[in-house]
PDB file of N, CA and C in Angstrom:
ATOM      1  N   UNK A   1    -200.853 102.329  45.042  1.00  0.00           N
ATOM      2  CA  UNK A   1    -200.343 101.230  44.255  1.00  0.00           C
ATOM      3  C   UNK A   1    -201.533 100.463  43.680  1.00  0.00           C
ATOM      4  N   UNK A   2    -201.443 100.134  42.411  1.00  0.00           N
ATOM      5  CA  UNK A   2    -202.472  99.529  41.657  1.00  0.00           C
ATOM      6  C   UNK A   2    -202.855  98.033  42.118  1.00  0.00           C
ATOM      7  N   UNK A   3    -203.814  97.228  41.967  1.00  0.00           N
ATOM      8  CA  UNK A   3    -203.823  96.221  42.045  1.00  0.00           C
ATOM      9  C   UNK A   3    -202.570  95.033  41.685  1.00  0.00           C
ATOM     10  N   UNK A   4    -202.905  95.656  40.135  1.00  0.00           N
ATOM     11  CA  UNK A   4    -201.520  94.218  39.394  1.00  0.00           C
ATOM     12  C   UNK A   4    -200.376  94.484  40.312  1.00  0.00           C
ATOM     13  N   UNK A   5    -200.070  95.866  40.459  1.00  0.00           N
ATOM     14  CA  UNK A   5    -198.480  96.459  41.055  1.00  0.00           C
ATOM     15  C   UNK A   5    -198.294  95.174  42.442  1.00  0.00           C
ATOM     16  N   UNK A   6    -199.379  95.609  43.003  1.00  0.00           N
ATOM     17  CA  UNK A   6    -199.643  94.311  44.265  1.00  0.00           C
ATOM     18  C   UNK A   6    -199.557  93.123  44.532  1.00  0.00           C
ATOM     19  N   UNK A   7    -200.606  92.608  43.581  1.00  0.00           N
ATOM     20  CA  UNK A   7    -200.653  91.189  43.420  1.00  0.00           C
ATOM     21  C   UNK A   7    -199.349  90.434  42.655  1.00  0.00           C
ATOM     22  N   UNK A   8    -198.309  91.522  41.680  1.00  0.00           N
ATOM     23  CA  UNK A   8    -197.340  91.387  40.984  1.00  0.00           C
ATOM     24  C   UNK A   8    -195.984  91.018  42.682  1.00  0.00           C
ATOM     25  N   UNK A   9    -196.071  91.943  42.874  1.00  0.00           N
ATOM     26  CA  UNK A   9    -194.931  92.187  43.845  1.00  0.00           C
ATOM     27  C   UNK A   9    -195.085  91.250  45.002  1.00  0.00           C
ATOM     28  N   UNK A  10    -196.955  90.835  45.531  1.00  0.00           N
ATOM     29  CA  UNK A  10    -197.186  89.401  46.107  1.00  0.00           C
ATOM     30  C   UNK A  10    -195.837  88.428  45.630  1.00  0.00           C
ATOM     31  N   UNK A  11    -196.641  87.592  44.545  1.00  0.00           N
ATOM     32  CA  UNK A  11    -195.960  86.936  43.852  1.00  0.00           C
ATOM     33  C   UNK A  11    -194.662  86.484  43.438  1.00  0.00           C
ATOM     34  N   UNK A  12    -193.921  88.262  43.339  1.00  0.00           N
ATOM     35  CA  UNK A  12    -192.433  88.189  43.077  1.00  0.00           C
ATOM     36  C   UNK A  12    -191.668  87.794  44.765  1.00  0.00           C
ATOM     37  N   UNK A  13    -192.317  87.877  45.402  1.00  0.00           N
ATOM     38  CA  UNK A  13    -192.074  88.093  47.051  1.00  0.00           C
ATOM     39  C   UNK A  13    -192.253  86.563  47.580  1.00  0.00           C
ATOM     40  N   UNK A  14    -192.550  85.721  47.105  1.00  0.00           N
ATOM     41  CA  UNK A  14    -193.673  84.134  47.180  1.00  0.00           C
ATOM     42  C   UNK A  14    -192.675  83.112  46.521  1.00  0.00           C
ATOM     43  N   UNK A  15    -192.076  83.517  45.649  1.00  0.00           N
ATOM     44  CA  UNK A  15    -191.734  83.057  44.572  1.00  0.00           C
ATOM     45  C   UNK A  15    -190.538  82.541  44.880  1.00  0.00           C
ATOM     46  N   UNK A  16    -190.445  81.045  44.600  1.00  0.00           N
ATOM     47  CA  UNK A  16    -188.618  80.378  44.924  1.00  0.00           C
ATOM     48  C   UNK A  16    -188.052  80.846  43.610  1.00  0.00           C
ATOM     49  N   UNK A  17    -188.362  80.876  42.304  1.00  0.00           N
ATOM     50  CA  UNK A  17    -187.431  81.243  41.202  1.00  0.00           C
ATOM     51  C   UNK A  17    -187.150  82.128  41.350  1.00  0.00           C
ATOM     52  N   UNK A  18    -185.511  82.059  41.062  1.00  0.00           N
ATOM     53  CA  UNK A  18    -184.438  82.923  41.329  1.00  0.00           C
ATOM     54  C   UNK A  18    -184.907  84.606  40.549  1.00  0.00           C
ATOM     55  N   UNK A  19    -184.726  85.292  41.305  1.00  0.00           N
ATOM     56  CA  UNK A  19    -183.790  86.341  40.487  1.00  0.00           C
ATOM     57  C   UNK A  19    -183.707  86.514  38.919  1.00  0.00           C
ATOM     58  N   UNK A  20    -182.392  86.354  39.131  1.00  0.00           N
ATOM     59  CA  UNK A  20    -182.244  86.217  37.435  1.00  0.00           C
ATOM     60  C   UNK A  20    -182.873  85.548  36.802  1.00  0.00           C
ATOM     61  N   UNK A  21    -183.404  84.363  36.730  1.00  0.00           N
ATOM     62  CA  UNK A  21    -184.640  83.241  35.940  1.00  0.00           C
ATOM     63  C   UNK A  21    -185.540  84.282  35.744  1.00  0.00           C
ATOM     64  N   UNK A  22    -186.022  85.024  36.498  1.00  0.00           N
ATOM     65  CA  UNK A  22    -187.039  85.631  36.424  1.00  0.00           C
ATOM     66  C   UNK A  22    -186.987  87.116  35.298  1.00  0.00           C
ATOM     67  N   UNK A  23    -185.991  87.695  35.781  1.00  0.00           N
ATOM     68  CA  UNK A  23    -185.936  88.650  35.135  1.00  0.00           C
ATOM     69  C   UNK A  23    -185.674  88.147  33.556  1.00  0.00           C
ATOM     70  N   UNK A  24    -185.156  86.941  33.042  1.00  0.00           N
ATOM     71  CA  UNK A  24    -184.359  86.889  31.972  1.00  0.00           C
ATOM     72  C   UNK A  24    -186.158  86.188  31.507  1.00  0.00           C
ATOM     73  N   UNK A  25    -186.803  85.534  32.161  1.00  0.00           N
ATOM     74  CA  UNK A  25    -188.152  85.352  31.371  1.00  0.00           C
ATOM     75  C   UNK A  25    -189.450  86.025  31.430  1.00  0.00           C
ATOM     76  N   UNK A  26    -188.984  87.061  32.043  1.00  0.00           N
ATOM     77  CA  UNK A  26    -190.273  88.252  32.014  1.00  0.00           C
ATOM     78  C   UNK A  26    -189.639  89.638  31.033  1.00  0.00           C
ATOM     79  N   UNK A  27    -187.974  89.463  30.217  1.00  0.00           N
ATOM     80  CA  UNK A  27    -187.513  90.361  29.450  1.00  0.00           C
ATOM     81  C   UNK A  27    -187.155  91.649  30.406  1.00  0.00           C
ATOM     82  N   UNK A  28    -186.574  91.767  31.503  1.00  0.00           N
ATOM     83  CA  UNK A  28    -186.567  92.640  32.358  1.00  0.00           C
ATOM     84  C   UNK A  28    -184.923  92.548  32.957  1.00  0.00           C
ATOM     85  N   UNK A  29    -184.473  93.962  33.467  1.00  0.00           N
ATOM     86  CA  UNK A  29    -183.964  93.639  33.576  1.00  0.00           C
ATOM     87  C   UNK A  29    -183.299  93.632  35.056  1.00  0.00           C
ATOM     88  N   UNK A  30    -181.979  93.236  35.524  1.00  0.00           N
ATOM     89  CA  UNK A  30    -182.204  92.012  36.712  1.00  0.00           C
ATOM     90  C   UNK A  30    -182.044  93.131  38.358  1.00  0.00           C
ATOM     91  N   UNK A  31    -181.324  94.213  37.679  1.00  0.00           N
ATOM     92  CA  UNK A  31    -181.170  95.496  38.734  1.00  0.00           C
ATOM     93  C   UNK A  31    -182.243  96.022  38.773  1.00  0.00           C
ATOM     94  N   UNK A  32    -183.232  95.956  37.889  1.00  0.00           N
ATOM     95  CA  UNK A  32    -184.399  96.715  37.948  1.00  0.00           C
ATOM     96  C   UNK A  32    -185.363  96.249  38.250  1.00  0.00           C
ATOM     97  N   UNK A  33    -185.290  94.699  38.382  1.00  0.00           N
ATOM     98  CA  UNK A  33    -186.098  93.579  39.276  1.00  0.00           C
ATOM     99  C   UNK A  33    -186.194  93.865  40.833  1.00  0.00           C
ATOM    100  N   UNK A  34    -184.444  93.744  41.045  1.00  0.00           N
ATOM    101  CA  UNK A  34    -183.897  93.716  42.633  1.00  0.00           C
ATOM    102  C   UNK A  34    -185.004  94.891  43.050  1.00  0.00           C
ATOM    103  N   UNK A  35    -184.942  95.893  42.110  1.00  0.00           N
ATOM    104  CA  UNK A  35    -185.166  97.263  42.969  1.00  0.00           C
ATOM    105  C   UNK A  35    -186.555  97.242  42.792  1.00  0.00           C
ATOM    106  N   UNK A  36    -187.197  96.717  41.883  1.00  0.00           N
ATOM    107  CA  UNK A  36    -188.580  96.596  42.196  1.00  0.00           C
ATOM    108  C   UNK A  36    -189.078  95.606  43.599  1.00  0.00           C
ATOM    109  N   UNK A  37    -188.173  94.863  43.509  1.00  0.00           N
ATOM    110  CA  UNK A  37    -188.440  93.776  44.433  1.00  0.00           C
ATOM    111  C   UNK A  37    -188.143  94.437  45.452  1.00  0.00           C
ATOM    112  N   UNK A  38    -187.007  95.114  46.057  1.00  0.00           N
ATOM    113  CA  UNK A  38    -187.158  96.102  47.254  1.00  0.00           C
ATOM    114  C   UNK A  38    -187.474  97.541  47.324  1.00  0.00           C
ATOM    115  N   UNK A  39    -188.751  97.625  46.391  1.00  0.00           N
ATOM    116  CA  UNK A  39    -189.701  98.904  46.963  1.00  0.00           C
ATOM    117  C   UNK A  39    -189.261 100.066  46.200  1.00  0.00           C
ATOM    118  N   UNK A  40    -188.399 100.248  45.691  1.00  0.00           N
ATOM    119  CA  UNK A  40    -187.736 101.536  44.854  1.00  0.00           C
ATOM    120  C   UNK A  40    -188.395 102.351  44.164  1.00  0.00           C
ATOM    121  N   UNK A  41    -189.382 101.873  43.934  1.00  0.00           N
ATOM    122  CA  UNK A  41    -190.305 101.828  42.184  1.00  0.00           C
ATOM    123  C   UNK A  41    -192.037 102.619  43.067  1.00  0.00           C
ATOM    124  N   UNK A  42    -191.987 103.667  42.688  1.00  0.00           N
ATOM    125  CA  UNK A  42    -193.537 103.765  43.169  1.00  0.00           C
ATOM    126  C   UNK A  42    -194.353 103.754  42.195  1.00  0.00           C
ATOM    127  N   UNK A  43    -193.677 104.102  40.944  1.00  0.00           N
ATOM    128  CA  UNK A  43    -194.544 103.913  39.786  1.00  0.00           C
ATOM    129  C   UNK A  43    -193.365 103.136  38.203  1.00  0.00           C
ATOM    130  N   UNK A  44    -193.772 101.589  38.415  1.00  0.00           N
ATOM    131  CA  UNK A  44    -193.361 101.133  37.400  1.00  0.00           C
ATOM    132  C   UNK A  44    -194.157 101.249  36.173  1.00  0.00           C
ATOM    133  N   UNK A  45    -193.095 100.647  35.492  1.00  0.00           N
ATOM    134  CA  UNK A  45    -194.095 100.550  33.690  1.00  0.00           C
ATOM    135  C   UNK A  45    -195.388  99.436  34.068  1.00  0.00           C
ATOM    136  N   UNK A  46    -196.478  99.723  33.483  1.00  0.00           N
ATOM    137  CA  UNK A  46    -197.190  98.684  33.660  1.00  0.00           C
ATOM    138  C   UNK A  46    -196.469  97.450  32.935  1.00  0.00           C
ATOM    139  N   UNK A  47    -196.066  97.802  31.649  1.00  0.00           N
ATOM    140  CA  UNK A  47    -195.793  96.515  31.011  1.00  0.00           C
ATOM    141  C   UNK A  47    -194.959  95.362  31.210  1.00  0.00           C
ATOM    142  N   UNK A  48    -193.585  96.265  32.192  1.00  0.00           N
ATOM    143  CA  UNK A  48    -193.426  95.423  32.896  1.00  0.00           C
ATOM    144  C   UNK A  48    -193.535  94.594  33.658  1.00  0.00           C
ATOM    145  N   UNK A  49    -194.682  95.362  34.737  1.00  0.00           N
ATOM    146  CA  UNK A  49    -195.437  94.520  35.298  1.00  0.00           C
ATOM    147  C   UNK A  49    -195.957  93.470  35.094  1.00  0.00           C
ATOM    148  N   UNK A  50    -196.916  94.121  34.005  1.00  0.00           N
ATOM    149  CA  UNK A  50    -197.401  92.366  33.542  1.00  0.00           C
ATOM    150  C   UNK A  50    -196.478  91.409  32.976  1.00  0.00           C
ATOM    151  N   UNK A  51    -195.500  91.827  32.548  1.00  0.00           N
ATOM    152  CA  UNK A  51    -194.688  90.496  31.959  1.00  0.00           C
ATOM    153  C   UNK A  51    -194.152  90.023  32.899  1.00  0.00           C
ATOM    154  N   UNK A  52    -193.892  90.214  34.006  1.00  0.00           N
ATOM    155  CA  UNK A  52    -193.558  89.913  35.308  1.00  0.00           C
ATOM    156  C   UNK A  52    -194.538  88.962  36.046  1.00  0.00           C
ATOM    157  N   UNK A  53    -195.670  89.757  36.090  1.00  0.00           N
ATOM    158  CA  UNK A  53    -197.081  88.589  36.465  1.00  0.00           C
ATOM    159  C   UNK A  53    -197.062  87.417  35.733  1.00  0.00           C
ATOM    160  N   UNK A  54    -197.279  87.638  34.162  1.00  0.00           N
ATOM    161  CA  UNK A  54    -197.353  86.522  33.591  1.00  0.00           C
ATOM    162  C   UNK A  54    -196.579  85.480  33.710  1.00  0.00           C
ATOM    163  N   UNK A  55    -195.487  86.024  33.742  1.00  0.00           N
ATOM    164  CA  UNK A  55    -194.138  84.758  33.825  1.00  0.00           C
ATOM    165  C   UNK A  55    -194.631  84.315  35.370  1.00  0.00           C
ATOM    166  N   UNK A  56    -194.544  84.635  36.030  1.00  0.00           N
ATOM    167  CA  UNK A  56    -195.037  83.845  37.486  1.00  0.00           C
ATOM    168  C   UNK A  56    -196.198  83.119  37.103  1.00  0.00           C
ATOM    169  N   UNK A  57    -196.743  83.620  36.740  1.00  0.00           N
ATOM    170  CA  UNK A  57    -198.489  82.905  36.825  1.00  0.00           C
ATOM    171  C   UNK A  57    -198.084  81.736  36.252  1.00  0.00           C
ATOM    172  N   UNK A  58    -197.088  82.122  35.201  1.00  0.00           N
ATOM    173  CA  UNK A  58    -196.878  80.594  34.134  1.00  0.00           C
ATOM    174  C   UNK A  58    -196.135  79.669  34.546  1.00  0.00           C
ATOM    175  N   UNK A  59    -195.160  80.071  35.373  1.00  0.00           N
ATOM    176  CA  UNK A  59    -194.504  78.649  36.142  1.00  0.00           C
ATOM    177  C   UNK A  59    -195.098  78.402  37.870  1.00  0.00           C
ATOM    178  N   UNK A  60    -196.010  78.663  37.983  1.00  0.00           N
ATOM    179  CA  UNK A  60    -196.943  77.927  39.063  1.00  0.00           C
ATOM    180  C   UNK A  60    -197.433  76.847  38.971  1.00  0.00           C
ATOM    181  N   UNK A  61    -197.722  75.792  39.740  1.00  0.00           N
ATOM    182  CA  UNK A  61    -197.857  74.815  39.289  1.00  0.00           C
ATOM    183  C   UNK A  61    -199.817  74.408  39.218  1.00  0.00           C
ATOM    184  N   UNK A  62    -199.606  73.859  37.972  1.00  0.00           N
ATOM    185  CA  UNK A  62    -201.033  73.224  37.620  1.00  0.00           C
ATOM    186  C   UNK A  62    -201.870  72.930  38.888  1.00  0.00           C
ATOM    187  N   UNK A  63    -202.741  73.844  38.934  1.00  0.00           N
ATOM    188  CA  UNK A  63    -203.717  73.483  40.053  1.00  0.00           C
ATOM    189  C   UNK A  63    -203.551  74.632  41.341  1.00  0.00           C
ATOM    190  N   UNK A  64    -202.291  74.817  41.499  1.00  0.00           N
ATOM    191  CA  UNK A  64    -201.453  75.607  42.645  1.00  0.00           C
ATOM    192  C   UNK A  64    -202.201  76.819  43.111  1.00  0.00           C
ATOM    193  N   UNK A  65    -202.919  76.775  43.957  1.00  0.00           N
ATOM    194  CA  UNK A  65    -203.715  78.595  44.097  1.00  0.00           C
ATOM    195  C   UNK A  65    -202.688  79.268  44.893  1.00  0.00           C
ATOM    196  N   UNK A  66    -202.463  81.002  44.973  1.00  0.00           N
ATOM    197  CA  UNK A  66    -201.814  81.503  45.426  1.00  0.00           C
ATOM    198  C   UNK A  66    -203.003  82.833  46.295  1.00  0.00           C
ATOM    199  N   UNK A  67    -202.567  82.696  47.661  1.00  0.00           N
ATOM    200  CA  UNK A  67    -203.214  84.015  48.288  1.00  0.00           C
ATOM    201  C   UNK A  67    -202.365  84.673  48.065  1.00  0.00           C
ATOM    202  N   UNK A  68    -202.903  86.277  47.790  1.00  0.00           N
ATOM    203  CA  UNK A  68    -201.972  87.382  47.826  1.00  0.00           C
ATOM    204  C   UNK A  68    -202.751  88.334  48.906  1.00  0.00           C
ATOM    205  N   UNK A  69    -201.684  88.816  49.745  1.00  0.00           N
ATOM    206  CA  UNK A  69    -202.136  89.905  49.969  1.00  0.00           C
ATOM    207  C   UNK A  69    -202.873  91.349  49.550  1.00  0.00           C
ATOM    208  N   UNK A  70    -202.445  91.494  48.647  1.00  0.00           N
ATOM    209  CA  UNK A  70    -203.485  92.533  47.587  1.00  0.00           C
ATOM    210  C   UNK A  70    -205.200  92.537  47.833  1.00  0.00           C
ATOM    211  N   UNK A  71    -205.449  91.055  47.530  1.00  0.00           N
ATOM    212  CA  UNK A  71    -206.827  90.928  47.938  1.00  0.00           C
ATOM    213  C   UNK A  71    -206.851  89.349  48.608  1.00  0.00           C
ATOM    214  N   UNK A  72    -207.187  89.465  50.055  1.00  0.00           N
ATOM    215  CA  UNK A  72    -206.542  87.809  50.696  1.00  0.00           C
ATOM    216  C   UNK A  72    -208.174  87.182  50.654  1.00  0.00           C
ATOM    217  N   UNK A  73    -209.217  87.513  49.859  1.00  0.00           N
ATOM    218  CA  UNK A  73    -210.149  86.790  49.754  1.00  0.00           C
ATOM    219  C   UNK A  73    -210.660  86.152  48.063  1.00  0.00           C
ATOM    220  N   UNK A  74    -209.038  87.073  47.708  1.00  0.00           N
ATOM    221  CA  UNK A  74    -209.001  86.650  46.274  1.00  0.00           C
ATOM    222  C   UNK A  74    -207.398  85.500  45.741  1.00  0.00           C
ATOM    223  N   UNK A  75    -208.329  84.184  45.428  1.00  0.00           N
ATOM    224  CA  UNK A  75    -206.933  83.902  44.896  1.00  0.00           C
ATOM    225  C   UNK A  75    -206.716  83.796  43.789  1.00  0.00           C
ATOM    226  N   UNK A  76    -205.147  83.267  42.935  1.00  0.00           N
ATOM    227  CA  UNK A  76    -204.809  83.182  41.712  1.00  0.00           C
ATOM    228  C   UNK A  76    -204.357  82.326  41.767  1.00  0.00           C
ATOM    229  N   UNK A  77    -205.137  81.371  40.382  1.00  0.00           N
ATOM    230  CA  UNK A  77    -205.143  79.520  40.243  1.00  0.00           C
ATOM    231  C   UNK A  77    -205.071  79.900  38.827  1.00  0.00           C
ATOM    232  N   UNK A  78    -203.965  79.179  38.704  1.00  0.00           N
ATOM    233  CA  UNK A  78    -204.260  78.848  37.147  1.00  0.00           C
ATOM    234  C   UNK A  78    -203.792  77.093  36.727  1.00  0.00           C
ATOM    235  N   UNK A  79    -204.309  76.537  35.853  1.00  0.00           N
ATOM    236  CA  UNK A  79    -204.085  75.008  35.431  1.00  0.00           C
ATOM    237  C   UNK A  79    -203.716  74.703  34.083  1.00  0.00           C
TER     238      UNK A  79
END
């Protein structure tokens, strides 16, 4: 599993926004979320991926760092 795949699925795993919020602002769709979200997927689209990352990254809050497991000496802050 790739990094993003990781640090993506961190995130989606971390994350209080719902479900559907999510899928409907990363353009994805919401069965294919669930099933990413429980492991189904050994090889997703990247692009999904990232639109998935991004939308998380973007409603984190200003300042907010996140450990991920992926790399737990690496975090993701954005402001």
């Amino acid at each position: 599993m790739d990094d993003l795949h990781k640090t993506t699925l961190d995130l989606l795993n971390v994350s209080e926004i719902p479900l559907p919020e999510i899928a409907k602002g990363a353009e994805v769709g919401y069965r294919w979320l669930c099933d990413l979200k429980n492991g189904r997927f050994t090889d997703p689209g990247i692009k999904k991926i990232q639109r998935i990352y991004s939308f998380l990254c973007s409603k984190q809050a200003p300042g907010h760092e996140l450990q991920t497991s992926a790399h737990p000496d690496v975090q993701v802050h954005h402001e």
